[in-house]
Protein backbone atom coordinates (compact mmCIF):
# COMPACT_ATOMS: atom_id res chain seq x y z
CA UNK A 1 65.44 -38.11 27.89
CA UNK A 2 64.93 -36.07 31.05
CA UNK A 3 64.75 -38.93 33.54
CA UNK A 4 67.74 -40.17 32.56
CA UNK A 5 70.08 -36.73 33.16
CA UNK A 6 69.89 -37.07 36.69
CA UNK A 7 70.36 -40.83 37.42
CA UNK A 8 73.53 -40.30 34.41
CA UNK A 9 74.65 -37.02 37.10
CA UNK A 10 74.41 -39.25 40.33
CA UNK A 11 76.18 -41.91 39.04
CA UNK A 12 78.95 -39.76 37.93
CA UNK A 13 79.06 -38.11 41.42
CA UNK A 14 79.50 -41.55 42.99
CA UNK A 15 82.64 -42.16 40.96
CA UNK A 16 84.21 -39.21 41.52
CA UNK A 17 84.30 -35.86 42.47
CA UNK A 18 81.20 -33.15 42.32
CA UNK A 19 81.87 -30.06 40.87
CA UNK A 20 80.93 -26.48 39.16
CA UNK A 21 82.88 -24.01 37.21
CA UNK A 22 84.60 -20.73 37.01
CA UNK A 23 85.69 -18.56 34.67
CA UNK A 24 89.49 -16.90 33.47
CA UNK A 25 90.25 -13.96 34.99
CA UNK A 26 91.43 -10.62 34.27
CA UNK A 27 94.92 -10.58 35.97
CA UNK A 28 94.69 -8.80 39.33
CA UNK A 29 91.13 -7.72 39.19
CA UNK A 30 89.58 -8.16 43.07
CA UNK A 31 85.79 -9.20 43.50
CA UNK A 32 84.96 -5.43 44.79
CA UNK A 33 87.00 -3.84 41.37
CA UNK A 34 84.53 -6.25 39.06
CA UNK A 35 82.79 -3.52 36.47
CA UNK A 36 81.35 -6.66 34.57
CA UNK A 37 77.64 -6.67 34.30
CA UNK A 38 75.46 -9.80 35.33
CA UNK A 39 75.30 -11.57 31.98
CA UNK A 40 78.74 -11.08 31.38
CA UNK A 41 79.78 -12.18 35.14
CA UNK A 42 77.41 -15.51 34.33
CA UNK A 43 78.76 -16.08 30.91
CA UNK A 44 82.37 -15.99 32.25
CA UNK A 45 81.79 -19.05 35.14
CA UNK A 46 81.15 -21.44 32.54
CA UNK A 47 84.16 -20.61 30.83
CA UNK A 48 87.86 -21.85 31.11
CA UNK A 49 89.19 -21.43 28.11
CA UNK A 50 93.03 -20.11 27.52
CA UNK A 51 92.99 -16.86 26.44
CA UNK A 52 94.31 -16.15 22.78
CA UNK A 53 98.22 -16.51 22.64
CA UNK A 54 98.39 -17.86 26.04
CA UNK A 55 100.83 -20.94 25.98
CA UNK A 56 100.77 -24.23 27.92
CA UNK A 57 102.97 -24.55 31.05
CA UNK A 58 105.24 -27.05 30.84
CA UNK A 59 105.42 -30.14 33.84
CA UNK A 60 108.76 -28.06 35.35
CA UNK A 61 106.67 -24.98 35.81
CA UNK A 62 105.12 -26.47 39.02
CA UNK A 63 105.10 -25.84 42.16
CA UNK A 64 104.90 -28.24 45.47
CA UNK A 65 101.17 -27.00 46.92
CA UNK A 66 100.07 -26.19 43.99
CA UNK A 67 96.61 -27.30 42.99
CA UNK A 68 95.31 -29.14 39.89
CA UNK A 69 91.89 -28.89 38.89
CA UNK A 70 90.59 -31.27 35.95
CA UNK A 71 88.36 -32.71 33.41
CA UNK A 72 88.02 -35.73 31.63
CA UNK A 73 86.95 -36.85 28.18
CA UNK A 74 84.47 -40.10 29.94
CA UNK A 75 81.02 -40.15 30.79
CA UNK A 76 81.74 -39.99 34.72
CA UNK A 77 83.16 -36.41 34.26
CA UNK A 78 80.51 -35.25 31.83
CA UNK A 79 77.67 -36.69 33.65
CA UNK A 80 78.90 -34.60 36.72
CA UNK A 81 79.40 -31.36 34.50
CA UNK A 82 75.96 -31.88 33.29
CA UNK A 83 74.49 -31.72 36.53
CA UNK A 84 76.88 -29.00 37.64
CA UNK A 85 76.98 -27.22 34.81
CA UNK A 86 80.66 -27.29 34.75
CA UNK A 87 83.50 -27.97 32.48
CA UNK A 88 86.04 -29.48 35.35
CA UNK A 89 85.29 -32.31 37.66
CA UNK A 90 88.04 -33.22 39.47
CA UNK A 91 90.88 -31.56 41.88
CA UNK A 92 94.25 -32.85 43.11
CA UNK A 93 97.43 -31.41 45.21
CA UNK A 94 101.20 -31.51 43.83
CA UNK A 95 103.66 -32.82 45.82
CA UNK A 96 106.74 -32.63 44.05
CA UNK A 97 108.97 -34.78 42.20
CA UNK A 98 106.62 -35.28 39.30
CA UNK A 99 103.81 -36.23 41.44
CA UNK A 100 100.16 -35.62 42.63
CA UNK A 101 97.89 -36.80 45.27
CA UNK A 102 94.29 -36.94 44.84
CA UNK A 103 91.05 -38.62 45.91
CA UNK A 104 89.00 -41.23 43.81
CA UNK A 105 87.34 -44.86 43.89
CA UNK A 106 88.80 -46.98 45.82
CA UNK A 107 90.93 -44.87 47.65
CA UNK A 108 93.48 -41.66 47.78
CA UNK A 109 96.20 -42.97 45.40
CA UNK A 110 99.57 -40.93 44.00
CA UNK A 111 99.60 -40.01 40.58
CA UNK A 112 102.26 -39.34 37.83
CA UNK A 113 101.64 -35.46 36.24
CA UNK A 114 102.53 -37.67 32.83
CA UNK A 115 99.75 -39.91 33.81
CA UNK A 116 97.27 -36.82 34.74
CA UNK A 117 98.38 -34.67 31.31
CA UNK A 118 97.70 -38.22 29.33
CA UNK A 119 94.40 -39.25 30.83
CA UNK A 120 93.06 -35.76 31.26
CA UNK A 121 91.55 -33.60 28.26
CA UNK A 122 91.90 -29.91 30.63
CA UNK A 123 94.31 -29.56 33.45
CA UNK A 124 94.46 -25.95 35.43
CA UNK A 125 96.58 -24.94 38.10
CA UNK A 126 96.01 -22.53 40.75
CA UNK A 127 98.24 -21.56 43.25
CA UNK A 128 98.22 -20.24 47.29
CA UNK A 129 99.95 -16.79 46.93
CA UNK A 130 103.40 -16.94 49.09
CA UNK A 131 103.16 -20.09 49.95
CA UNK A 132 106.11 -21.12 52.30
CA UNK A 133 108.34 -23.75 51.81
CA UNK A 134 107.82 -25.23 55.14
CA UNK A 135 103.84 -25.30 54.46
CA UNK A 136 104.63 -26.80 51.29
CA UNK A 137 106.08 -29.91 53.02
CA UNK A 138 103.46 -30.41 55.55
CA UNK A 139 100.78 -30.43 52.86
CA UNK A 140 103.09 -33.09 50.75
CA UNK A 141 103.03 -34.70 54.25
CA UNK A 142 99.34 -35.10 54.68
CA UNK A 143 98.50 -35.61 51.30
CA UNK A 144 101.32 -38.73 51.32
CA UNK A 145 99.91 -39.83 55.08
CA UNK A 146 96.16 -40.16 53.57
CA UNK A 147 97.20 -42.28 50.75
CA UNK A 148 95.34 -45.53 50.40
CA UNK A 149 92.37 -44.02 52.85
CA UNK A 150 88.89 -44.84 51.87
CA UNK A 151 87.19 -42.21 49.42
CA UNK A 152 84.41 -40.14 50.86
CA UNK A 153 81.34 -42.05 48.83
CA UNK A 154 78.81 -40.72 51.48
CA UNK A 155 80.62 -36.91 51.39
CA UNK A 156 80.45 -36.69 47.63
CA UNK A 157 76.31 -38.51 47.17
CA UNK A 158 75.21 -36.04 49.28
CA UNK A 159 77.00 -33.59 46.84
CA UNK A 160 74.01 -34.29 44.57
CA UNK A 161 70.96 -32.38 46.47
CA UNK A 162 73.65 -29.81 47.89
CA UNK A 163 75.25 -28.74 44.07
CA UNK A 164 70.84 -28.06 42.77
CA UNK A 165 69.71 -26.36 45.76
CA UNK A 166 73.13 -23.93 45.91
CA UNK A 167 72.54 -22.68 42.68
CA UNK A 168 70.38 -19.90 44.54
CA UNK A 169 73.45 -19.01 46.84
CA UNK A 170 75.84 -18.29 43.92
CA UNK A 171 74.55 -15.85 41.73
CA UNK A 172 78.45 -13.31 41.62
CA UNK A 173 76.43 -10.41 42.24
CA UNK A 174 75.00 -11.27 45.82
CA UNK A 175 77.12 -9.98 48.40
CA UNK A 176 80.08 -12.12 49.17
CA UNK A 177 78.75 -12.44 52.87
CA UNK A 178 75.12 -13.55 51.67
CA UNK A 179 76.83 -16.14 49.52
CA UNK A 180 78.80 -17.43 52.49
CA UNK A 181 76.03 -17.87 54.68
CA UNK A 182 73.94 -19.39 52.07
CA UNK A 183 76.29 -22.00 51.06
CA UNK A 184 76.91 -23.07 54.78
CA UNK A 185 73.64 -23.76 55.60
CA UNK A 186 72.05 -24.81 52.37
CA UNK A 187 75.30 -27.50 52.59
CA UNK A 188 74.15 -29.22 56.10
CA UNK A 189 73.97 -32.19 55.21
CA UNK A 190 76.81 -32.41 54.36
CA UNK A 191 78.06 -32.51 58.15
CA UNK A 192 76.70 -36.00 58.11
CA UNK A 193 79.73 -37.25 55.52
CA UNK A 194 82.29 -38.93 57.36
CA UNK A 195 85.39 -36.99 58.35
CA UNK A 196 89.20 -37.24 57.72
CA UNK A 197 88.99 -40.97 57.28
CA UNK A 198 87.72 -41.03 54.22
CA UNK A 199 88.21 -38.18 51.73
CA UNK A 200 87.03 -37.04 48.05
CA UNK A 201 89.20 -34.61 45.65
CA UNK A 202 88.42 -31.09 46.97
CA UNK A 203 88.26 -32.32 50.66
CA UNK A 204 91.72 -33.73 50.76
CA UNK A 205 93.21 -30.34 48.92
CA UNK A 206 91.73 -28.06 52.20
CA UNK A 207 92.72 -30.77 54.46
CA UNK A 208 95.91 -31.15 53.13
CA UNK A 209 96.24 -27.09 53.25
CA UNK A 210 94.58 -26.62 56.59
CA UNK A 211 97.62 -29.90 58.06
CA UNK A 212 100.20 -26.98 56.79
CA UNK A 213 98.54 -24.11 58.66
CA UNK A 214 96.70 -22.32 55.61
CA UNK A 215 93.44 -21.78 55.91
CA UNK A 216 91.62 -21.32 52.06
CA UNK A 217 88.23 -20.56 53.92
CA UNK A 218 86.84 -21.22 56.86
CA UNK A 219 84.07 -23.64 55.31
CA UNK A 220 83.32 -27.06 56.30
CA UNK A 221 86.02 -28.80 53.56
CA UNK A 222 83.04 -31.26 52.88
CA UNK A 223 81.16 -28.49 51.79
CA UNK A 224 83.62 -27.10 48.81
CA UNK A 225 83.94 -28.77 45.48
CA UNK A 226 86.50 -28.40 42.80
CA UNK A 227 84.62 -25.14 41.38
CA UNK A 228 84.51 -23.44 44.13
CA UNK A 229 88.64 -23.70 44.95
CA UNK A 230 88.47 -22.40 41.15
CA UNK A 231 85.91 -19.82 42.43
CA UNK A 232 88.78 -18.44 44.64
CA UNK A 233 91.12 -17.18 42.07
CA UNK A 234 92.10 -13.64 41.42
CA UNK A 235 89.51 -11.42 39.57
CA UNK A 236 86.80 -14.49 40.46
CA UNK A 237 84.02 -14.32 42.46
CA UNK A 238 83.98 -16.74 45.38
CA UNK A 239 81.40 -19.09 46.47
CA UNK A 240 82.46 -18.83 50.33
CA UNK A 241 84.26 -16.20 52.01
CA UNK A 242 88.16 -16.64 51.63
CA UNK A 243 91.41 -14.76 53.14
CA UNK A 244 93.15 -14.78 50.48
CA UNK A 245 92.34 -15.24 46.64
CA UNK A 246 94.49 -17.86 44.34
CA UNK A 247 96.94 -17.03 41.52
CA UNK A 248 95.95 -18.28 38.13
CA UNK A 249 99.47 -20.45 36.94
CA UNK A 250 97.79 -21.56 33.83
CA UNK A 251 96.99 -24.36 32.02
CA UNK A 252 98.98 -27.56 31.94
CA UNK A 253 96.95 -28.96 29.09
CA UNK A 254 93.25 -27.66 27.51
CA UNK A 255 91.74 -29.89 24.72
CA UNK A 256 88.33 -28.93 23.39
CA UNK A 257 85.75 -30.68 25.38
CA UNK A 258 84.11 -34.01 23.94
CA UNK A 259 80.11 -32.97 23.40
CA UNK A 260 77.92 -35.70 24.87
CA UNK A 261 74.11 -35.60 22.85
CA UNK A 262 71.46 -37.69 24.89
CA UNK A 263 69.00 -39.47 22.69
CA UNK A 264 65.25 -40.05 23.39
């Protein structure tokens, strides 16, 4: 069985978008306020389910800017949250009018949110705090202006090595600015991906962001996967160092994830 987990996890990364996983925070908690002790920091990152009561958000409820981070009831998205040890594998940027803009095979396409909330099984969104109107339209902008460019195949295999080995780098209770550092330069190899020709999920979000004049960290963009935008929320504990931390919006749709059993 064990030979097969990581030729199922690099296939998945291929095909779309690696990843890792956060957790739901406590509403306006900061990374220096955390009281939570190291088990209960570690159980929380592999974690996104709603908390009791909480209620979906409806479509309307978005925002243009506001990011969408994902999972998938198929193999693709389970083989990379086996290897990543996450429960969301995928990120995309609204744009307005009903639509998103994301990052797979073949190529950055534009997506219907009916399409996303039909396809996906778990659909969070996360949003820049204060984001201006005028920043909003120059990420719907760059997001529209990359459609149909190639998807970053190289940037995302090389994913693989980087999402093992960075498991050292990420443990929440090493200082943020150890974590940083860590990431970066575990992550160099990632330098050799190609640039803003060709794009996967996470990359075209901070690209898209970074067109508008926000800057969600000063990381290498091919260095930062889904998780680790999720990593930047309020009350979370980043993987690199950020400005700014990300409002929790909610959940657009959560359906209990599918259980995949390998057999010998």
């Amino acid at each position: 069985m064990k030979r097969w987990i990581p030729l199922v996890a690099l296939i998945a990364l291929v095909q779309g978008c690696a990843t890792q996983l956060a957790f739901r925070p406590e509403s306006g908690s900061r990374e220096s306020e955390t009281p939570y002790p190291a088990a209960v920091l570690l159980f929380q990152r592999i974690s996104i389910a709603p908390a009791a009561g909480d209620a979906l958000l409806a479509p309307e409820a978005l925002r243009p800017g506001d990011i969408l981070l994902t999972s998938a009831p198929n193999l693709r998205a389970a083989g990379i949250e086996l290897v990543t040890f996450a429960p969301v594998s995928h990120s995309a940027v609204y744009i307005g009018d009903g639509e998103v803009v994301e990052a797979v095979l073949p190529a950055v396409r534009v997506r219907g949110i009916d399409e996303v909330l039909k396809e996906e099984s778990v659909v969070l969104v996360l949003r820049f705090p204060d984001l201006a109107a005028e920043q909003a339209r120059l990420i719907r902008e760059y997001a529209l202006l990359k459609t149909g460019a190639g998807f970053n195949l190289l940037g995302v295999t090389l994913q693989f090595p980087f999402s093992i080995t960075r498991r050292a780098c990420e443990v929440p209770l090493v200082p943020s600015a150890v974590r940083d550092a860590c990431i970066r330069s575990v992550g160099v190899l990632s330098h050799l991906a190609a640039s803003e020709r060709r794009l996967f999920c996470s990359q075209l979000v901070l690209q898209a962001y970074r067109h508008a004049g926000v800057q969600m960290t000063s990381a290498d963009p091919r260095l930062i996967s889904p998780a680790d935008i999720l990593h930047m929320r309020e009350g979370d504990v980043s993987s690199v160092r950020i400005p700014k931390q990300l409002q929790f919006v909610g959940h657009l749709k959560y359906e209990r994830p599918i259980t995949v059993v390998f057999h010998q």
